[in-house]
Protein backbone atom coordinates (compact mmCIF):
# COMPACT_ATOMS: atom_id res chain seq x y z
CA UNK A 1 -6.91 -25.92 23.63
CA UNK A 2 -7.42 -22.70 21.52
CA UNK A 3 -6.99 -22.45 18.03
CA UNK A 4 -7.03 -19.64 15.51
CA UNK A 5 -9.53 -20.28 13.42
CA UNK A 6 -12.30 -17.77 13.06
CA UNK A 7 -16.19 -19.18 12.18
CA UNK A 8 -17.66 -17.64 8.94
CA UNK A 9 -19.35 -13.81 9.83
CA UNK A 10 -17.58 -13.15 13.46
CA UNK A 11 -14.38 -11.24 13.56
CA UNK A 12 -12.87 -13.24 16.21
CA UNK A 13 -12.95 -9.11 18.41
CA UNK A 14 -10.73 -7.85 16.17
CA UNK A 15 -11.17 -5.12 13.99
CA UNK A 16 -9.16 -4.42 9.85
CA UNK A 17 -7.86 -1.34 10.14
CA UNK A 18 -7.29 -0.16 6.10
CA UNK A 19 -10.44 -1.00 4.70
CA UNK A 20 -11.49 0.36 1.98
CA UNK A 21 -15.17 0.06 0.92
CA UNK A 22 -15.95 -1.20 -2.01
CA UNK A 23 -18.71 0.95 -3.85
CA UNK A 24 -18.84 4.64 -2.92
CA UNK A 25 -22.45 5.98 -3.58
CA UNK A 26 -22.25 9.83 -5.23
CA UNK A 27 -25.49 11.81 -5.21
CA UNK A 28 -25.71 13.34 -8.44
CA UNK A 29 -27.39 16.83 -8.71
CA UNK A 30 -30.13 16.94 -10.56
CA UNK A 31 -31.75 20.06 -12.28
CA UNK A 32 -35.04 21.23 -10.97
CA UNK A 33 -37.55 22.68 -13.91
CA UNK A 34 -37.13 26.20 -11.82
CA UNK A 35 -33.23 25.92 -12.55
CA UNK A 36 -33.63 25.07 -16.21
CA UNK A 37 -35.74 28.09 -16.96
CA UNK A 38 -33.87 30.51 -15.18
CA UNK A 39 -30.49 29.00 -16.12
CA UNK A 40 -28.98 28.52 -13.03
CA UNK A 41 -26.76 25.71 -13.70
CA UNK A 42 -27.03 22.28 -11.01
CA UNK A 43 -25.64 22.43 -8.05
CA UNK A 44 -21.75 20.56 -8.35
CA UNK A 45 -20.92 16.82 -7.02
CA UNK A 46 -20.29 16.76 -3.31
CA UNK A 47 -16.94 15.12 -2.51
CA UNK A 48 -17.75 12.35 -0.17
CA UNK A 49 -15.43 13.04 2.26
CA UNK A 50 -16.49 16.73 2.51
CA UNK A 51 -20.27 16.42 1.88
CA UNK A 52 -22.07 19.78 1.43
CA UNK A 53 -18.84 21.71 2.59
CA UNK A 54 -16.82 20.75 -0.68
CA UNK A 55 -15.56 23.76 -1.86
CA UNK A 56 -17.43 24.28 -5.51
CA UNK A 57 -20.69 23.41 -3.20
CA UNK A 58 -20.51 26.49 -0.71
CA UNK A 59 -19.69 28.89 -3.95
CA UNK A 60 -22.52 27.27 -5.73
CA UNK A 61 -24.66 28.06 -2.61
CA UNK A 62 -23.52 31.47 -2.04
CA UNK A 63 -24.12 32.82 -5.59
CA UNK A 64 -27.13 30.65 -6.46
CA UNK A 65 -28.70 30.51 -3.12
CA UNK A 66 -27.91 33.05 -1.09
CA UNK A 67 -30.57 32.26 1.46
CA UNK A 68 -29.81 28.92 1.67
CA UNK A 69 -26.39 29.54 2.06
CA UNK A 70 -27.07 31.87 4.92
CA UNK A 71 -29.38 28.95 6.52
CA UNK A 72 -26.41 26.08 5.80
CA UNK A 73 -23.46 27.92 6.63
CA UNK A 74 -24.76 30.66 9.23
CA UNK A 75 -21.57 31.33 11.63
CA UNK A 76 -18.65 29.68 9.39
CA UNK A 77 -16.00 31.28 8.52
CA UNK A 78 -14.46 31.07 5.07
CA UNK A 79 -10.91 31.20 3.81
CA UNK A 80 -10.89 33.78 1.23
CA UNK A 81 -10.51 32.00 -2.22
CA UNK A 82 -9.20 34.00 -5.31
């Protein structure tokens, strides 16, 4: 005879679709001694769900770093932003 009840830590095969994690980690920029003397501010918080791509990230890059922002983004296109 089957029954439905699951045993503690297996999922029974099925899967929760919806959930939400609890704790999101965010990486917090932190300012190198280089950037402090020359005043080049920290590089923004990455939105998690856009990483490195977030928008205020790839104009920090491009300013800032040019090179790296050559080495990152190398064959992207950009929509223009006013």
């Amino acid at each position: 005879m089957k029954t439905n009840r699951v045993e503690e830590g297996v999922s029974g095969g099925r899967k929760k679709r919806g959930k939400v994690a609890d704790e999101v980690e965010v990486v917090v920029a932190t300012e190198t001694e280089t950037e402090a003397e020359t005043g080049i501010p920290p590089c923004p918080v990455e939105d998690p769900r856009y990483g490195d791509k977030t928008v205020a990230v790839v104009a920090w890059f491009k300013e800032y770093r040019p090179e790296e922002f050559v080495k990152r983004y190398a064959g992207r296109r950009f929509l223009r932003q006013d």
